[in-house]
Protein backbone atom coordinates (compact mmCIF):
# COMPACT_ATOMS: atom_id res chain seq x y z
CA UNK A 1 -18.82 15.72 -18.63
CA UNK A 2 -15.08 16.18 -17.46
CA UNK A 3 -13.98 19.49 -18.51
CA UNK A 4 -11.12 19.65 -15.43
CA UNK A 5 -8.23 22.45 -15.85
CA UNK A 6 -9.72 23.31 -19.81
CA UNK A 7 -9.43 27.25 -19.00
CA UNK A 8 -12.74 27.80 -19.28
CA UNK A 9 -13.41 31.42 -18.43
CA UNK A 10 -17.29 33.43 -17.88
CA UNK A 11 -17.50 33.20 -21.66
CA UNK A 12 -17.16 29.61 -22.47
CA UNK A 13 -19.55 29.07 -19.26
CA UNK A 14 -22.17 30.92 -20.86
CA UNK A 15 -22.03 28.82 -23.87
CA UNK A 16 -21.66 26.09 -21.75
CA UNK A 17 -24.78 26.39 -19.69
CA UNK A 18 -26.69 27.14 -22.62
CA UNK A 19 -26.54 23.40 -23.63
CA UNK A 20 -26.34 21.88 -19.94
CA UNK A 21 -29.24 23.41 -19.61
CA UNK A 22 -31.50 21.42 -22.36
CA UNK A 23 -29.59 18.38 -21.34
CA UNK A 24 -31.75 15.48 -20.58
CA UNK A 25 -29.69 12.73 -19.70
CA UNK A 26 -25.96 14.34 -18.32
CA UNK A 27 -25.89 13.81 -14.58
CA UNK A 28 -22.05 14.62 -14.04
CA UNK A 29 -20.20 17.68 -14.64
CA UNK A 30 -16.58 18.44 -13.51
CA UNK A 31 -15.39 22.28 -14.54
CA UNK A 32 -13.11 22.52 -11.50
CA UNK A 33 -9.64 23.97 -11.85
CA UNK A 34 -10.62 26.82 -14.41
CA UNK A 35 -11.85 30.58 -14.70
CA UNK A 36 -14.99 30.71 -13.86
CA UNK A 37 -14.99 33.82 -11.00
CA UNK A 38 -18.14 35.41 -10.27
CA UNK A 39 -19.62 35.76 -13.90
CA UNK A 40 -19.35 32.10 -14.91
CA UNK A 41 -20.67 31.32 -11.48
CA UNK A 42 -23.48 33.35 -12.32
CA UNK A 43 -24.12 31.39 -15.52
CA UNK A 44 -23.38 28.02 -13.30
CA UNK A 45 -26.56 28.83 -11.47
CA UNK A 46 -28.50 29.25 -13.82
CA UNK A 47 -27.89 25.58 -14.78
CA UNK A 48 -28.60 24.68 -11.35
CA UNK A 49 -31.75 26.01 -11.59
CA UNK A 50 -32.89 24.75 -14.88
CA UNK A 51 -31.61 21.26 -15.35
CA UNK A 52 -33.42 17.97 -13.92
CA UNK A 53 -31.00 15.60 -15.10
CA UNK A 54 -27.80 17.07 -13.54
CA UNK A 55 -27.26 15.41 -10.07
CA UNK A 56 -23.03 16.10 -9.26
CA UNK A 57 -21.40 19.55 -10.09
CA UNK A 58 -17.33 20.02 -8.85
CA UNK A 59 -17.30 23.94 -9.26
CA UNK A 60 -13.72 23.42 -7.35
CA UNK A 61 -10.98 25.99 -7.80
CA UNK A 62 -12.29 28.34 -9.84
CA UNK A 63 -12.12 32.09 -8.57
CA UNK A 64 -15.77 32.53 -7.55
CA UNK A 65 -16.03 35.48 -4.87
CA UNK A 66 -18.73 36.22 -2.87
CA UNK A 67 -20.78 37.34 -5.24
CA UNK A 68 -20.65 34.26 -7.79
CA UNK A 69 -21.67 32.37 -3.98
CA UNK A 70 -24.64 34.10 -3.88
CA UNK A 71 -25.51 33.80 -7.42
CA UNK A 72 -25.08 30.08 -6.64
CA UNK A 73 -26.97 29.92 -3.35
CA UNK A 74 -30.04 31.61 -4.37
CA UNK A 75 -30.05 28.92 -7.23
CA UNK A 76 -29.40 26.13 -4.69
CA UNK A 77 -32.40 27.21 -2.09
CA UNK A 78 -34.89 26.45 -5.15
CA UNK A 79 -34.87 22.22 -3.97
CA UNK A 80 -32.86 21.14 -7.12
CA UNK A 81 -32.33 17.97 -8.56
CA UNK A 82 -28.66 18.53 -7.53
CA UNK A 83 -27.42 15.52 -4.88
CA UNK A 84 -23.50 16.76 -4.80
CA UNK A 85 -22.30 19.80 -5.12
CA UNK A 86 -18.57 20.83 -4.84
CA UNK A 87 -17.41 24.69 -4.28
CA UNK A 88 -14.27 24.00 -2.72
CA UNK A 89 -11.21 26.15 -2.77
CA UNK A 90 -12.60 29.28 -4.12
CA UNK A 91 -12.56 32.58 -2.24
CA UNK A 92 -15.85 33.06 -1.36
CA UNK A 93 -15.54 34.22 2.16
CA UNK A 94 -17.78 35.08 4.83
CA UNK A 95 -20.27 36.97 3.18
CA UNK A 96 -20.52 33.88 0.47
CA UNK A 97 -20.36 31.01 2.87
CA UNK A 98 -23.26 32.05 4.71
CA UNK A 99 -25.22 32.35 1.34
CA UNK A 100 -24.64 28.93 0.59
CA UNK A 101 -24.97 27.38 3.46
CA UNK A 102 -28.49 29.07 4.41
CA UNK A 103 -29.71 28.13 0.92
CA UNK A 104 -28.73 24.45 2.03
CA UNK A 105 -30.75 24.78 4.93
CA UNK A 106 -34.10 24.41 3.10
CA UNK A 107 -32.41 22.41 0.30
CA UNK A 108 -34.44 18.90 0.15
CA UNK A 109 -32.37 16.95 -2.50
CA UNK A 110 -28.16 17.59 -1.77
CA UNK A 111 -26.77 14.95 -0.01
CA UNK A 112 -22.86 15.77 0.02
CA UNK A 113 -21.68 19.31 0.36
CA UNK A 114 -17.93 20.05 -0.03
CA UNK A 115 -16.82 23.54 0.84
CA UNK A 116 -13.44 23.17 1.64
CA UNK A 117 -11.15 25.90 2.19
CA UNK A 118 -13.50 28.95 1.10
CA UNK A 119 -13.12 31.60 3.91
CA UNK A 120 -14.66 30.48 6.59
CA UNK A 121 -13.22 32.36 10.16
CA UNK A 122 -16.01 33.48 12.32
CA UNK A 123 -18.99 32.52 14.68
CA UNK A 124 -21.17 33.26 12.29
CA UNK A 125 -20.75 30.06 10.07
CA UNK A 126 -20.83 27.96 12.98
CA UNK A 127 -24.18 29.63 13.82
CA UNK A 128 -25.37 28.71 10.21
CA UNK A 129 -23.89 25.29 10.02
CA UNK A 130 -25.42 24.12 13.13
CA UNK A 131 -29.10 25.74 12.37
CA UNK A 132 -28.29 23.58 8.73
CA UNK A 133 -28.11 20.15 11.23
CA UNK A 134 -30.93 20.97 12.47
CA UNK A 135 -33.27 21.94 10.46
CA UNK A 136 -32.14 20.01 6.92
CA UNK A 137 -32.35 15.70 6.94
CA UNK A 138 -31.50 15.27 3.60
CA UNK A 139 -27.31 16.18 3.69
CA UNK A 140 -25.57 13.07 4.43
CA UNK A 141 -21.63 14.22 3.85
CA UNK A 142 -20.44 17.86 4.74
CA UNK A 143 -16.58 18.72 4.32
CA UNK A 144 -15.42 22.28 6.09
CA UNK A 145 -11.69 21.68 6.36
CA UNK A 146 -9.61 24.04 5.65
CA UNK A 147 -11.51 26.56 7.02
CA UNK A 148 -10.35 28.29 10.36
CA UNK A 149 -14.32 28.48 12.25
CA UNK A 150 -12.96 29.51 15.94
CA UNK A 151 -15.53 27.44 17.64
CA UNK A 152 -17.76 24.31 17.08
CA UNK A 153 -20.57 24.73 19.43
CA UNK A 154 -23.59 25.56 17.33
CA UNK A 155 -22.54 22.81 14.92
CA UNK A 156 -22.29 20.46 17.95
CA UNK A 157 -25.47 20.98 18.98
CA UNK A 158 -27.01 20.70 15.39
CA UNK A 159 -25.07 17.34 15.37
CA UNK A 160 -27.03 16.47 18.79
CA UNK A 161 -30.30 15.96 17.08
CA UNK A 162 -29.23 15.42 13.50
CA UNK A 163 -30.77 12.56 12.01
CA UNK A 164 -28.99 12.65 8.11
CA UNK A 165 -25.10 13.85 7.92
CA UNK A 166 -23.33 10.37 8.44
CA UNK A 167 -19.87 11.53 7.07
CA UNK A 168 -18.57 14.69 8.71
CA UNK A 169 -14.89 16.30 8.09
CA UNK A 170 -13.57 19.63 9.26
CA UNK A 171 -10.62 21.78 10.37
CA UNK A 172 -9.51 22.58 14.74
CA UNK A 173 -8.33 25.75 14.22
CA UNK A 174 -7.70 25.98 17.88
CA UNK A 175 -7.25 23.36 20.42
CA UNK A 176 -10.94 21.57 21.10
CA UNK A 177 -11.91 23.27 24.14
CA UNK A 178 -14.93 24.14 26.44
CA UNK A 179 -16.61 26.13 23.99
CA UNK A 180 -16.35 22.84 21.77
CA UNK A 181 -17.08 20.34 23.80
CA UNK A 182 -20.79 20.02 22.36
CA UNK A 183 -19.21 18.70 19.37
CA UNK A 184 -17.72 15.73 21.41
CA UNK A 185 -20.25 15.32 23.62
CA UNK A 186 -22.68 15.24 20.17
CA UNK A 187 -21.55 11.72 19.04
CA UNK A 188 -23.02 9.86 21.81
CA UNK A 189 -26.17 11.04 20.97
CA UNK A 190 -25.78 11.29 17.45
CA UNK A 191 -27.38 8.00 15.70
CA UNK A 192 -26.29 8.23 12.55
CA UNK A 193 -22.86 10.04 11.93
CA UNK A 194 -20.68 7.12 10.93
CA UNK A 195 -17.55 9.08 9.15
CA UNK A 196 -15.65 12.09 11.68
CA UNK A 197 -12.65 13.90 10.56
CA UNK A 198 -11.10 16.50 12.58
CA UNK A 199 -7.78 17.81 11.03
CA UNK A 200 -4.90 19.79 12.88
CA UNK A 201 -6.97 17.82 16.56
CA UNK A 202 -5.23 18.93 19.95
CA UNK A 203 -7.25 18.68 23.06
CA UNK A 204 -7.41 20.39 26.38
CA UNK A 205 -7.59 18.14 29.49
CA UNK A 206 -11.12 19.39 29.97
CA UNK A 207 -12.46 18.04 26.87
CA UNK A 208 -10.50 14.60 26.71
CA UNK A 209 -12.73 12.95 28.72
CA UNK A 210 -15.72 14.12 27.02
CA UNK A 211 -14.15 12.50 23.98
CA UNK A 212 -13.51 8.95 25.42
CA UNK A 213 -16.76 8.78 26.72
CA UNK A 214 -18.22 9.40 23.68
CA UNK A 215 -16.37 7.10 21.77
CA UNK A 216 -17.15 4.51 24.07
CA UNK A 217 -21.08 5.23 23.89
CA UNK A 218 -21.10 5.94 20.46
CA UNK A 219 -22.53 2.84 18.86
CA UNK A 220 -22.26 4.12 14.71
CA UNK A 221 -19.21 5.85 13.95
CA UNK A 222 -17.44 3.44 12.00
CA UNK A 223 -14.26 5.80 10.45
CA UNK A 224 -12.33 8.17 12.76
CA UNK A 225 -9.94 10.07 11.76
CA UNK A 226 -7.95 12.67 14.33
CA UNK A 227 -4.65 13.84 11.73
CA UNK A 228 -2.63 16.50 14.15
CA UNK A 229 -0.28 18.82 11.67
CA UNK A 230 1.79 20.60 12.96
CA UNK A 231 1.51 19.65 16.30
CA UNK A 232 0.16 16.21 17.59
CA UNK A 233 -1.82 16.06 21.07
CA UNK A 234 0.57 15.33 23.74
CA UNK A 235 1.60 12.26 25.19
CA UNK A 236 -0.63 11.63 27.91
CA UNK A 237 -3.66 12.90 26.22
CA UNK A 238 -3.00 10.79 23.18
CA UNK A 239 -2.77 7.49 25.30
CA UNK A 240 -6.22 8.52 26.67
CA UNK A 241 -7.27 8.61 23.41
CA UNK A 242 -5.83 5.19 22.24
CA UNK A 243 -7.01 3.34 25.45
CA UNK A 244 -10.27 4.92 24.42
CA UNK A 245 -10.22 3.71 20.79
CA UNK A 246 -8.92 -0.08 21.50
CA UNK A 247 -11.83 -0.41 23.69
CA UNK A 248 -14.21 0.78 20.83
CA UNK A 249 -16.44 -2.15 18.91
CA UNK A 250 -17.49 -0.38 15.72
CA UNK A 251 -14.78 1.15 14.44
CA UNK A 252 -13.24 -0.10 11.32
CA UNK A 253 -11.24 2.95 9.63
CA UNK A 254 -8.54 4.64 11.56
CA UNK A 255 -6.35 7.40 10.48
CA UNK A 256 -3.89 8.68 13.75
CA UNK A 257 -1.30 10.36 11.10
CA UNK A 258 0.78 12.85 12.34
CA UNK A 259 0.14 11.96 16.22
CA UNK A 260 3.13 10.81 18.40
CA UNK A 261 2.19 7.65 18.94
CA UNK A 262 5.64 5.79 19.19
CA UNK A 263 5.01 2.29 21.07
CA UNK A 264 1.62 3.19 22.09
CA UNK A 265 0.51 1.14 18.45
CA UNK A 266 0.58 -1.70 20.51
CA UNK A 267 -2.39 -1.10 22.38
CA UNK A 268 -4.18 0.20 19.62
CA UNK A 269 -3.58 -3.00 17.52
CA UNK A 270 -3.71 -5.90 20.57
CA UNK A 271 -7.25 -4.33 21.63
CA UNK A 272 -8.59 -2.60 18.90
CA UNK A 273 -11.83 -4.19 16.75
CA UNK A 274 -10.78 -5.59 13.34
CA UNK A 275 -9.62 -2.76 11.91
CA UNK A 276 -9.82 -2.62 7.80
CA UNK A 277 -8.04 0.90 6.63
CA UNK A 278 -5.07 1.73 9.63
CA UNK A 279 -3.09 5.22 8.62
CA UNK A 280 -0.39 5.46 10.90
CA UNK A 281 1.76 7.47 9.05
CA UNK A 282 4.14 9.90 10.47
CA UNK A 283 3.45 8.66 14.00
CA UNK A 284 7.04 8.31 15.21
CA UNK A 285 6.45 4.51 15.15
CA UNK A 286 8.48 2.29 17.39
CA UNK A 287 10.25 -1.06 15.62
CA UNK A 288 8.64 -3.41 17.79
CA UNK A 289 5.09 -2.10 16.92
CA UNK A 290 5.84 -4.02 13.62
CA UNK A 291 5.28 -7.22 15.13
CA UNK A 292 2.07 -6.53 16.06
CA UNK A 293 1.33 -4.63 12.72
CA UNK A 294 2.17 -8.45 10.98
CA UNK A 295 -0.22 -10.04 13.59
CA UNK A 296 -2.45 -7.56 11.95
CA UNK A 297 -1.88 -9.10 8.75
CA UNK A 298 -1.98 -12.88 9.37
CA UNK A 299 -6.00 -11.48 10.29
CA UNK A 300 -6.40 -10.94 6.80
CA UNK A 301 -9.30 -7.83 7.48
CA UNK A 302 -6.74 -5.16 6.96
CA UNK A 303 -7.33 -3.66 3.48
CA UNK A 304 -5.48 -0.74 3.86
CA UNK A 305 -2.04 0.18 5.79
CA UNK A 306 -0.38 3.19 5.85
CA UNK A 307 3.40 3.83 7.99
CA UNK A 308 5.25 6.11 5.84
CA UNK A 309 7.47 8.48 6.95
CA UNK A 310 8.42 6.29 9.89
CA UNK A 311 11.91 5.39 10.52
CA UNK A 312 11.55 1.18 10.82
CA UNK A 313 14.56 0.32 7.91
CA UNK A 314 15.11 -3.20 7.88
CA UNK A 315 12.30 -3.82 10.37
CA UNK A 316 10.12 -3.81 7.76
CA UNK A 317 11.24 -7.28 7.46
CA UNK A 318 8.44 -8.74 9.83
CA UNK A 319 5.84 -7.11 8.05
CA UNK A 320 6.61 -8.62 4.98
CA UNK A 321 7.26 -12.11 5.73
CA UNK A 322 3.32 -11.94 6.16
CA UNK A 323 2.59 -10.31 2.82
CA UNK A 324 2.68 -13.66 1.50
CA UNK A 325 -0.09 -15.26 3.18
CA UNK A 326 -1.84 -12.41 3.27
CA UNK A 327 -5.35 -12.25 1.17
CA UNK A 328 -7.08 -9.33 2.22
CA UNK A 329 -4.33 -6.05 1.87
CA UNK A 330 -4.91 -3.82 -0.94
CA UNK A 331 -3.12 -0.84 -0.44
CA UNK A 332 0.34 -0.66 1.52
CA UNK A 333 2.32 2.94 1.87
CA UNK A 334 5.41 2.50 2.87
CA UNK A 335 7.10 5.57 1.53
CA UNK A 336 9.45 7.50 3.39
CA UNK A 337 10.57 4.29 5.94
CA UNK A 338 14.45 4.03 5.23
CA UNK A 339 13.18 0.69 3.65
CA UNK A 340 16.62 -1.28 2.30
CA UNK A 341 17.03 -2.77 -0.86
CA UNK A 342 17.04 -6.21 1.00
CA UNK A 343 13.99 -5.66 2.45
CA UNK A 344 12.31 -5.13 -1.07
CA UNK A 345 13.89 -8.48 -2.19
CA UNK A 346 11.96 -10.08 0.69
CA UNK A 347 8.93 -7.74 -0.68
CA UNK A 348 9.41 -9.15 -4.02
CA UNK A 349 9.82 -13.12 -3.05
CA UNK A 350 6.52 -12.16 -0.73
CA UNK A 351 4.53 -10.38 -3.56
CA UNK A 352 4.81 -13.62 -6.08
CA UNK A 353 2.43 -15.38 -3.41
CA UNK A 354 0.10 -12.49 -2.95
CA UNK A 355 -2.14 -11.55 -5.80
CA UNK A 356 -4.34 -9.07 -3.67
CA UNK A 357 -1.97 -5.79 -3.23
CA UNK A 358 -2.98 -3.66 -5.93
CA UNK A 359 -0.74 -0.69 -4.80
CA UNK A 360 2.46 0.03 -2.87
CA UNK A 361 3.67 3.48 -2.22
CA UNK A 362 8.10 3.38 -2.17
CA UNK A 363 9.08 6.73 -2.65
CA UNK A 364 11.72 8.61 -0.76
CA UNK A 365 13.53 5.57 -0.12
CA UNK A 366 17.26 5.91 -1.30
CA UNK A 367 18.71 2.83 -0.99
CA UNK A 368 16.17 0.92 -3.41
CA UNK A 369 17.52 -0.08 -6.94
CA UNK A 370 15.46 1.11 -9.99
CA UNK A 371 15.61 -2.56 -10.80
CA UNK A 372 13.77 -3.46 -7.51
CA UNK A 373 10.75 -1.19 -7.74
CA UNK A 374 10.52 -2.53 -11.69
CA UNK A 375 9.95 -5.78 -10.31
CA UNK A 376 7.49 -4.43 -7.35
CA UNK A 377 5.54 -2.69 -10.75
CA UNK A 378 5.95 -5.86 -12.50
CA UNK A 379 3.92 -8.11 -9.68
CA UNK A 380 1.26 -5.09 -8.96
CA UNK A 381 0.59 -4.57 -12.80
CA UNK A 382 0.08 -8.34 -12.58
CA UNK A 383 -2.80 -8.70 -9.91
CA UNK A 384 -4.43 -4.93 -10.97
CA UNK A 385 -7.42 -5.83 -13.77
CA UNK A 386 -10.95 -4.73 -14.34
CA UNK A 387 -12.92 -6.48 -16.88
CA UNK A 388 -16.50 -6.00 -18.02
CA UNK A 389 -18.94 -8.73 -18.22
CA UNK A 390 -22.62 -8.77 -19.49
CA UNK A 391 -23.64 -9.75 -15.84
CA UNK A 392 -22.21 -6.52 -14.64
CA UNK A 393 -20.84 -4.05 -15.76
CA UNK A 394 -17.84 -3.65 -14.38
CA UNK A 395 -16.50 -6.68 -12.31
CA UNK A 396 -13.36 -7.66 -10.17
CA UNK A 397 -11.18 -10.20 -11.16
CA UNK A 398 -8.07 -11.96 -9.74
CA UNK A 399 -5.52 -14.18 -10.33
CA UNK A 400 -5.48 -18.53 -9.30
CA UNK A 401 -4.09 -21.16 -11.34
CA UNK A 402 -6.51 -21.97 -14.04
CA UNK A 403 -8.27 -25.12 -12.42
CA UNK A 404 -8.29 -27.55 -15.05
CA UNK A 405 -4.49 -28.04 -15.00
CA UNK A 406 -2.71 -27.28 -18.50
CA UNK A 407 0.25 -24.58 -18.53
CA UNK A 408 0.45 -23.80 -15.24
CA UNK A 409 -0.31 -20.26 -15.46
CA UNK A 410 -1.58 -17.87 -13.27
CA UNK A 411 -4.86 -17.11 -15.25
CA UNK A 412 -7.72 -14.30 -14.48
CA UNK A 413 -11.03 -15.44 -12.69
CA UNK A 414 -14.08 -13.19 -12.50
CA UNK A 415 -15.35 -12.89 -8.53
CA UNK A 416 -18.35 -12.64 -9.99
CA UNK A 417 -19.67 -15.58 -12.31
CA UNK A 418 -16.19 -18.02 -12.15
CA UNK A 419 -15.25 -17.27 -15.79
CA UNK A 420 -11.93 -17.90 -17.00
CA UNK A 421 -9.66 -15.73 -19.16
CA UNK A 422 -6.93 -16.61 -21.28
CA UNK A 423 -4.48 -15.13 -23.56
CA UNK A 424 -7.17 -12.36 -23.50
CA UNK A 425 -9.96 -14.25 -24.58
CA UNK A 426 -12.96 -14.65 -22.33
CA UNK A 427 -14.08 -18.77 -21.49
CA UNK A 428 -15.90 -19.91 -19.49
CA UNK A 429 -15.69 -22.19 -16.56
CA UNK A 430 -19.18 -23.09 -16.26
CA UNK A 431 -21.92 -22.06 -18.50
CA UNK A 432 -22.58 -18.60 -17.10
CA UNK A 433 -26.22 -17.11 -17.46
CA UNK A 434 -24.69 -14.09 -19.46
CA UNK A 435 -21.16 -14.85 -20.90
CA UNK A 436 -18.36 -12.78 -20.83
CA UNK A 437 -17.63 -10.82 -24.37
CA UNK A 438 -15.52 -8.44 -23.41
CA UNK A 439 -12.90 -7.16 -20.98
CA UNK A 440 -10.51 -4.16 -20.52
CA UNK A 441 -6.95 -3.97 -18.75
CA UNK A 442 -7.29 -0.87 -16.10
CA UNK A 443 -3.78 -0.20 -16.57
CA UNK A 444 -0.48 -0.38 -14.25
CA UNK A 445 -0.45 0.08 -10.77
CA UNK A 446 1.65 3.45 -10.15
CA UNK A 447 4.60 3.83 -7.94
CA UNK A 448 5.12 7.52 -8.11
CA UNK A 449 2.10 8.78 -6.11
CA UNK A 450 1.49 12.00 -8.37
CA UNK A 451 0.42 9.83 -11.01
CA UNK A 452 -2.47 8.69 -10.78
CA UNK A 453 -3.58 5.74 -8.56
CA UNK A 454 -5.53 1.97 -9.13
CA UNK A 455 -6.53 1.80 -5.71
């Protein structure tokens, strides 16, 4: 049930719960972005606590004080069906926080927890977060960001013996120092944490070393991401970090964005595992790192590459001489790079060979003709479809010439049993065990990144 941005106010959430709450079969609700504030909160729980078939509620942006929070916590402490539950951006503050997450404490069936941006300043959550690690097994994906928590050694030391959260993202209000070091010096112990995002990072000298040697021991953490806005960790300490990274063996998602790394990309990329998603973006990038970037490429386990807002202009050039070949990219942001109309030709002659990019971010570059990124749309609309087949519901399909000859074409094959489609009709290759009799277009890739995406 999507009812996103609808206005819905106390009133219509009283009317609302009324029927969520005989519902026997509705597992996802989405009332984010409305007017919910304390009262309709108040009804929300309400639903929490008498529903079985509900398991995802995004309560998002919606007013709710501290007072709605506790309405909401009480509910939550019950051991509810519930597996995600979403209270982000809503004012809730200390008072409300704490509510919520003691209630999650002895929760036995949420598994991701999003409360980002609620209030959170003080001690006192960090207290409550890290006697959550250790006492609740069950919570596999906890967002804080956004909140300005002071310290991060209770949590760190709930993340020591944790044995559930394995995707972890929150907010450095202050540079990562002695009194946080337990965090760092958590995830070589830790055993199952495999996602860490720490926003707005900066380290002291103390603590950098605690850091690489915990990357280096850590044997699970397969996504990293250490975004520094508005100030990146300084030179020195940021090579630490790389040298640390590159000598890594697990990691496979890497987000730097924001940090100065200039030419340092080099060691990143010549040493680093295979990396899949790489978001480099805003990293003062150096032209020559671009060569290695294509080396990257010619791999083909990069899925995901992100340099915008990096000056490289026609340097760019390298990096798309290898789109071509390349079989594995899927999404490529490259917004923001002083990118030349040239260039994108060379894009364009590269994207006719490639029929795996689904999107390519190209704003906020001047010099590119409207008639350029129509033919970048053109080629992207071309390899983005979703079909449906009876074998599964939804299924991937790509682009090949059709194999027995004919026009020529580039024609649609389904990963999944080898049928063919034509002219919008389903046929098959082989004789499939369930044939295709139906499919769906997902729609055009979109430039303009406030759009919506087809990642």
């Amino acid at each position: 049930l999507d009812l996103c941005g609808q206005s819905l106010t106390e009133a219509g959430m009283e009317l609302l719960s009324r029927g969520l709450s005989l519902s026997k079969s509705l597992t996802d609700v989405d009332i984010s972005h409305n007017l919910l504030k304390d009262g309709g909160a108040n009804h929300l729980a309400t639903v929490i606590r008498g529903t079985r078939s509900i398991t995802r509620i995004n309560a998002s942006h919606n007013e709710i004080g501290s007072s709605g929070a506790s309405a909401l916590g009480s509910s939550l402490s019950l051991g509810t069906h519930l597996l995600d539950f979403d209270i982000s951006h809503n004012p809730i503050g200390q008072e409300g926080a704490l509510v919520i997450i003691r209630s999650i404490t002895t929760n036995t069936s949420l598994q991701a927890l999003s409360m980002v941006e609620i209030g959170m300043q003080s001690t006192s959550e960090d207290e409550e977060l890290g006697r959550l690690l250790r006492k609740n097994s069950t919570l596999q994906t906890l967002d804080i960001s956004g909140n300005l928590i002071p310290k991060f050694t209770a949590l760190g030391a709930g993340l020591y013996i944790n044995v559930g959260l394995k995707e972890l993202t929150l907010e450095a209000s202050a540079a990562i120092g002695v009194q946080s070091r337990q965090l760092l010096r958590s995830l070589e112990f830790n055993f199952t944490l495999e996602k860490l995002e720490i926003n707005n990072l900066s380290l002291e000298n103390s603590t950098l070393l605690t850091f690489k040697e915990a990357l280096l021991n850590n044997t699970t953490l397969t996504s990293l991401s250490l975004t520094a806005f508005p100030t990146p960790i300084d030179h020195n300490r940021i090579q630490g970090l790389i040298e640390a990274i590159s000598e890594t063996s697990n990691l496979r998602q890497l987000s730097l964005r924001g940090q100065n790394i200039g030419s340092l990309l080099n060691v990143l990329i010549s040493q680093s595992p295979p990396i899949q998603v790489l978001d480099v973006a805003a990293c003062n990038l150096e032209s020559p790192s671009l060569r290695y970037v294509a080396n990257l490429l010619q791999t083909n386990t990069l899925k995901r590459l992100d340099i915008a807002h990096n000056e490289l202009g026609s340097h760019l050039d390298i990096l798309f001489e290898n789109v071509a070949s390349n079989s594995s990219l899927k999404n490529l942001d490259i917004s923001n790079t002083q990118m030349l109309d040239i260039s994108c030709q060379l894009l364009i002659q590269s994207m006719k060979s490639n029929t795996s990019i689904l999107y390519i971010g190209l704003e906020d570059n001047p010099d590119l003709k409207p008639s350029s990124v129509e033919s970048i749309q053109v080629l992207l609309d071309r390899n983005v479809q979703e079909i449906e087949c009876d074998h599964k519901k939804t299924a991937q399909w790509y682009y090949k010439p059709d194999p027995r000859g004919g026009d020529g074409k580039m024609h649609l094959i389904c990963e999944e049993c080898g049928n063919l489609v034509v002219d919008k009709k389903p046929i098959p290759l082989i004789i499939p065990t369930s044939p295709v009799t139906r499919h769906r277009a997902l729609g055009s890739v979109i430039i303009n990144k406030n759009k919506r995406q087809t990642k």
